[in-house]
Protein backbone atom coordinates (compact mmCIF):
# COMPACT_ATOMS: atom_id res chain seq x y z
CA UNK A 1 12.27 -1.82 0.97
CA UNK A 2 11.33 -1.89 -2.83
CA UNK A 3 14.90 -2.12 -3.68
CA UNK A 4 15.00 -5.43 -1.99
CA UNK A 5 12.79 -6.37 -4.70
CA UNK A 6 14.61 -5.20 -7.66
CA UNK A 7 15.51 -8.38 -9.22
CA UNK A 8 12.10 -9.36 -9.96
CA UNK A 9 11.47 -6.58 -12.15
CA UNK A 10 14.12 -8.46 -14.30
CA UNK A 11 11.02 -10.63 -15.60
CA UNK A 12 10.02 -7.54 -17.39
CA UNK A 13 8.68 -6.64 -20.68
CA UNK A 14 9.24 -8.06 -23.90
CA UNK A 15 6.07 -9.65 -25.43
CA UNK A 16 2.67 -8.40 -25.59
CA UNK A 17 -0.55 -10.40 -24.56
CA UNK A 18 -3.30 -10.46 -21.93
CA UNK A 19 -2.35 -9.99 -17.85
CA UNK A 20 -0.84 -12.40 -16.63
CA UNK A 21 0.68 -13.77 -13.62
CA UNK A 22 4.39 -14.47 -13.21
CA UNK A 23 6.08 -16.63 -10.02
CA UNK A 24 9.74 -15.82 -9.71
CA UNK A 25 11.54 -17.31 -10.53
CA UNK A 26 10.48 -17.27 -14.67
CA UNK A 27 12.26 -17.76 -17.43
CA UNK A 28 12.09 -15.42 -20.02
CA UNK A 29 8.91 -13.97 -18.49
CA UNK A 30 7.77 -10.82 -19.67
CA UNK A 31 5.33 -7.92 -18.77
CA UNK A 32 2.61 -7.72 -20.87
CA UNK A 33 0.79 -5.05 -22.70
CA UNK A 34 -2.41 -4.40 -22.37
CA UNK A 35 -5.55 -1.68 -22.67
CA UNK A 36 -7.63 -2.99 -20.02
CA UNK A 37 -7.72 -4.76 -16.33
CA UNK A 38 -8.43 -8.20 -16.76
CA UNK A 39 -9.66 -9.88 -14.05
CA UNK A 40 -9.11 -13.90 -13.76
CA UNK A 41 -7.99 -16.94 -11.35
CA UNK A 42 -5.58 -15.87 -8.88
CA UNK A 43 -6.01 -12.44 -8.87
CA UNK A 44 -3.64 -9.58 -8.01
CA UNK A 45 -3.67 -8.10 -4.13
CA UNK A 46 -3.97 -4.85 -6.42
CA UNK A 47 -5.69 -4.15 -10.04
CA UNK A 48 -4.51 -1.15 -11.83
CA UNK A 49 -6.07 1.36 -14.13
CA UNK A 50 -3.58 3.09 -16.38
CA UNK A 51 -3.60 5.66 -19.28
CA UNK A 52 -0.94 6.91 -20.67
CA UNK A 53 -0.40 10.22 -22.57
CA UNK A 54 2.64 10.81 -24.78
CA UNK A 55 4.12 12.95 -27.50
CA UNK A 56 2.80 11.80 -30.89
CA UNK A 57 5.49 13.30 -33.31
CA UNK A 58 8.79 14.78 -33.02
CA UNK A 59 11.94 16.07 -35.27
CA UNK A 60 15.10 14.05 -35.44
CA UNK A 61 16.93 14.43 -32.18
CA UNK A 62 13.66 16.08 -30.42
CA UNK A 63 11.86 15.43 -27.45
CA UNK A 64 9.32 13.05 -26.13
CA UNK A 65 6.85 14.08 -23.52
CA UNK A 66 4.90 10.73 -21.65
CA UNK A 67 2.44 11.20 -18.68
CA UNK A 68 1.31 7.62 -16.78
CA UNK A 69 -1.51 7.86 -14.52
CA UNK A 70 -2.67 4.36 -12.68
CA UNK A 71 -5.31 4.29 -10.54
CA UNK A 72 -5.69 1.61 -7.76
CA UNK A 73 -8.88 0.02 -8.48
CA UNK A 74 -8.26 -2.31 -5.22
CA UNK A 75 -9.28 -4.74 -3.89
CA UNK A 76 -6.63 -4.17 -1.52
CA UNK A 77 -3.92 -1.19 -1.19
CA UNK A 78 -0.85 -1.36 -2.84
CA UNK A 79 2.54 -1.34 -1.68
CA UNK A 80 5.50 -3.19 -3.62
CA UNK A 81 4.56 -1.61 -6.97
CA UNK A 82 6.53 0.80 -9.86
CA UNK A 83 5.48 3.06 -12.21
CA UNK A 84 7.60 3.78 -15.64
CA UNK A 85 8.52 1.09 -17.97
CA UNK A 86 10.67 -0.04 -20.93
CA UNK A 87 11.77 3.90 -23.04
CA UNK A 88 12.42 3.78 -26.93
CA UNK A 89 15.65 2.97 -28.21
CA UNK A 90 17.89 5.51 -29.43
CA UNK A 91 17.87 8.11 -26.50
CA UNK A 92 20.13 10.08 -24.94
CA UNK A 93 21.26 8.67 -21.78
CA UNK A 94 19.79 11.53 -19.45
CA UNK A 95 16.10 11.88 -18.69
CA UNK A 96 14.04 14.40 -16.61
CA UNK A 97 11.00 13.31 -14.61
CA UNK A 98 8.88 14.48 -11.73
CA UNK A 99 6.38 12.40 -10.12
CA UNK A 100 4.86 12.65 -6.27
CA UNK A 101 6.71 13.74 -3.70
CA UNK A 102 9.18 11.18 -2.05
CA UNK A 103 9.36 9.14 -5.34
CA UNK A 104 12.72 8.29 -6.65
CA UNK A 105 13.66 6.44 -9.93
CA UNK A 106 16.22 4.30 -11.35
CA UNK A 107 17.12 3.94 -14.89
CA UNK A 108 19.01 0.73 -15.94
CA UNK A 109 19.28 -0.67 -19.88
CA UNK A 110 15.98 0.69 -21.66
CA UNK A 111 14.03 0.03 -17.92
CA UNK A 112 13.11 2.76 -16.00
CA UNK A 113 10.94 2.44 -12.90
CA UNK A 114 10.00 4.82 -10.28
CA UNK A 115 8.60 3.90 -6.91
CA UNK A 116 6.88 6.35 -4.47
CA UNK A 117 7.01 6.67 -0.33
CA UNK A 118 3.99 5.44 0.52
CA UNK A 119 1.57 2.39 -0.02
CA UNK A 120 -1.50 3.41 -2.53
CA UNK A 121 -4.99 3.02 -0.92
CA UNK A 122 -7.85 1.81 -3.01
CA UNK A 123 -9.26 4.69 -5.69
CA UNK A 124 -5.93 7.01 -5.05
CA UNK A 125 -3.80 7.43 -8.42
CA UNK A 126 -0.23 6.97 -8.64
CA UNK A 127 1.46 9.65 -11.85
CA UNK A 128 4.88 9.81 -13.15
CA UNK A 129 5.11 12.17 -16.58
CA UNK A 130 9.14 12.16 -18.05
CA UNK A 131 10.49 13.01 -20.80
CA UNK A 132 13.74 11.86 -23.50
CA UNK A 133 15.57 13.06 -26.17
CA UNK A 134 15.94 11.02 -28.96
CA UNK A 135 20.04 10.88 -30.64
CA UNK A 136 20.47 12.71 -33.75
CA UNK A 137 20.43 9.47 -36.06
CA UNK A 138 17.81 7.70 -34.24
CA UNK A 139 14.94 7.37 -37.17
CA UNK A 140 11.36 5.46 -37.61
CA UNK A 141 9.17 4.87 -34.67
CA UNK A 142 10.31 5.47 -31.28
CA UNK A 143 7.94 2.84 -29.25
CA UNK A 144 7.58 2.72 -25.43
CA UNK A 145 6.32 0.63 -22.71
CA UNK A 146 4.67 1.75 -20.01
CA UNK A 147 2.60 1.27 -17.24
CA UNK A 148 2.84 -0.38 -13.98
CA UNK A 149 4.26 -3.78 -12.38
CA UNK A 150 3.50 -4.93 -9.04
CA UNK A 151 4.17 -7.86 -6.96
CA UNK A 152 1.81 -10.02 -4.77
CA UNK A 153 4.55 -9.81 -1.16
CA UNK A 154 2.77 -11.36 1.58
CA UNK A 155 2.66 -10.53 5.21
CA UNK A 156 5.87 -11.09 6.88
CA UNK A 157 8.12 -11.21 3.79
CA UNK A 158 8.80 -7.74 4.12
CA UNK A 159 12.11 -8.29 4.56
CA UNK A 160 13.33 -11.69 3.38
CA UNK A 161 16.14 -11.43 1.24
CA UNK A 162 16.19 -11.90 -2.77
CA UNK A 163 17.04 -15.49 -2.47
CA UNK A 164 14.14 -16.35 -0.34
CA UNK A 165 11.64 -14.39 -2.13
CA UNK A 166 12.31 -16.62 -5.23
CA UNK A 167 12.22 -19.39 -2.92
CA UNK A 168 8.71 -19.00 -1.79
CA UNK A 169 7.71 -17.70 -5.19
CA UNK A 170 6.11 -14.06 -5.69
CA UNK A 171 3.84 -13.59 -8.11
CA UNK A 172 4.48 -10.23 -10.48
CA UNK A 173 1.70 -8.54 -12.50
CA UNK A 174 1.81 -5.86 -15.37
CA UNK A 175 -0.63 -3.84 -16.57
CA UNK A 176 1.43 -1.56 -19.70
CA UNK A 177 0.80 0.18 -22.57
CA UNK A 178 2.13 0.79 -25.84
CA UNK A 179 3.22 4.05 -27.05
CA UNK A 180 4.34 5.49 -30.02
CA UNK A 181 6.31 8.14 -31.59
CA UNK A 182 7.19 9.41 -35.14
CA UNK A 183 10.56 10.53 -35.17
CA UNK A 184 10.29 13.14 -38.68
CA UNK A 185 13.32 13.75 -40.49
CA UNK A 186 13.12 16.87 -42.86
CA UNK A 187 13.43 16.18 -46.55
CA UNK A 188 16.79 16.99 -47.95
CA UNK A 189 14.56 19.38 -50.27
CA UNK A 190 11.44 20.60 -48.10
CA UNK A 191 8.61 21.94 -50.30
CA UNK A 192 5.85 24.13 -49.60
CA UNK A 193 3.46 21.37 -48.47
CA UNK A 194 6.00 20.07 -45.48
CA UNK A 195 5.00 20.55 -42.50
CA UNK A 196 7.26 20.00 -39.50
CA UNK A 197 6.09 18.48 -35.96
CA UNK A 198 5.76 20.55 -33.63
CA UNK A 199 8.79 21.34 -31.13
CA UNK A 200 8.25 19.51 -27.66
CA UNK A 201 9.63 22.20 -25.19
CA UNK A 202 12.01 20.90 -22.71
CA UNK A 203 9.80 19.37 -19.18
CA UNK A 204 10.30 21.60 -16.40
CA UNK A 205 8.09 21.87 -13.43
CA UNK A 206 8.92 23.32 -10.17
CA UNK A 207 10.81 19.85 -8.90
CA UNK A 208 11.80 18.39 -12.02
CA UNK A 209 14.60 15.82 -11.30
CA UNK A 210 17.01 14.04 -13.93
CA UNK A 211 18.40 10.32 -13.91
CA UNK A 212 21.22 8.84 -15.91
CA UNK A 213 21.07 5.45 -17.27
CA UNK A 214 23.57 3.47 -15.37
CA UNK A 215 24.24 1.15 -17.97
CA UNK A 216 24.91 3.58 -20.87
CA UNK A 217 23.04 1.62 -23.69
CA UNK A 218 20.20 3.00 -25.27
């Protein structure tokens, strides 16, 4: 069913700011990045915790590691949510993930969101950790997005269509984080006092799984 609903992730990130609420439809509407959950009028069904964990340096055409926990702090449980967010630019278009069981992912543009089987009860955690490689002349700071978006569906509009939905006006929420990455080039002549980042070994639990950007355009 949260498929139904994948249109209104297209009022994702782009800005940064305090939570805020969105009603679909919104132009140019954004998810927002943010360090804590703030609480004010018209509150979500659902307020997430979320910390994010990442690789802080890599080598040109290396690895990036990032590890999103959110915690349902309630009041409610929560069902039409994603975990995953907006990846740096300049990766290769193949990823490898793992997350709870039953979660699947989709990977579209720079957005990838994963969504898992079942509804998230007040004080469980939702985690997602995946991983990219960056392309050989991608240079600077690789900088992520990431985090959580969730929408307010009330009872009954299960299963309305996409039309209807922005109708009757959903409300969205984001709670996302910002993270960063130094992509290190060696010097054409290294000297004695370079030191190179570490190398980020390739992610590969017991059910790692791998998704290809559909769109080809990082």
């Amino acid at each position: 069913m949260r498929k139904t609903l994948s249109t209104l992730l297209g009022v994702s990130l782009a800005t940064a700011g305090t939570l805020t609420a969105v009603t679909q439809p919104a132009q140019a509407a954004a998810p927002v990045t943010t360090t804590t959950v703030v609480q004010q009028a018209g509150e979500p069904y659902s307020k997430f915790k979320v910390s994010v964990s990442h690789t802080k340096r890599t080598k040109r055409g290396g690895k990036i590691l990032y590890k999103i926990r959110a915690k349902n702090l309630g009041p409610h449980y929560a069902d039409y949510f994603w975990i995953g967010g907006q990846v740096p630019k300049g990766v290769v278009p193949t990823l490898r993930w793992g997350g709870a069981k039953g979660t699947k992912c989709t990977w579209e543009g720079r957005w990838f969101w994963c969504w898992g089987k079942y509804a998230l009860e007040v004080g469980d955690t939702e985690w997602l950790n995946f991983q990219v490689t960056m392309k050989r002349n991608t240079k600077g700071v690789a900088v992520a997005k990431l985090g959580v978006v969730a929408f307010d569906v009330p009872l009954g509009a299960e299963r309305l269509d996409e039309e209807e939905l922005e109708r009757i006006g959903i409300k969205g929420w984001r709670w996302l984080k910002t993270a960063k990455t130094s992509v290190v080039w060696p010097p054409k002549r290294p000297t004695r006092g370079w030191t190179p980042p570490p190398v980020v070994k390739e992610y590969n639990p017991p059910a790692v799984k791998e998704e290809s950007n559909k769109k080809k355009d990082t």
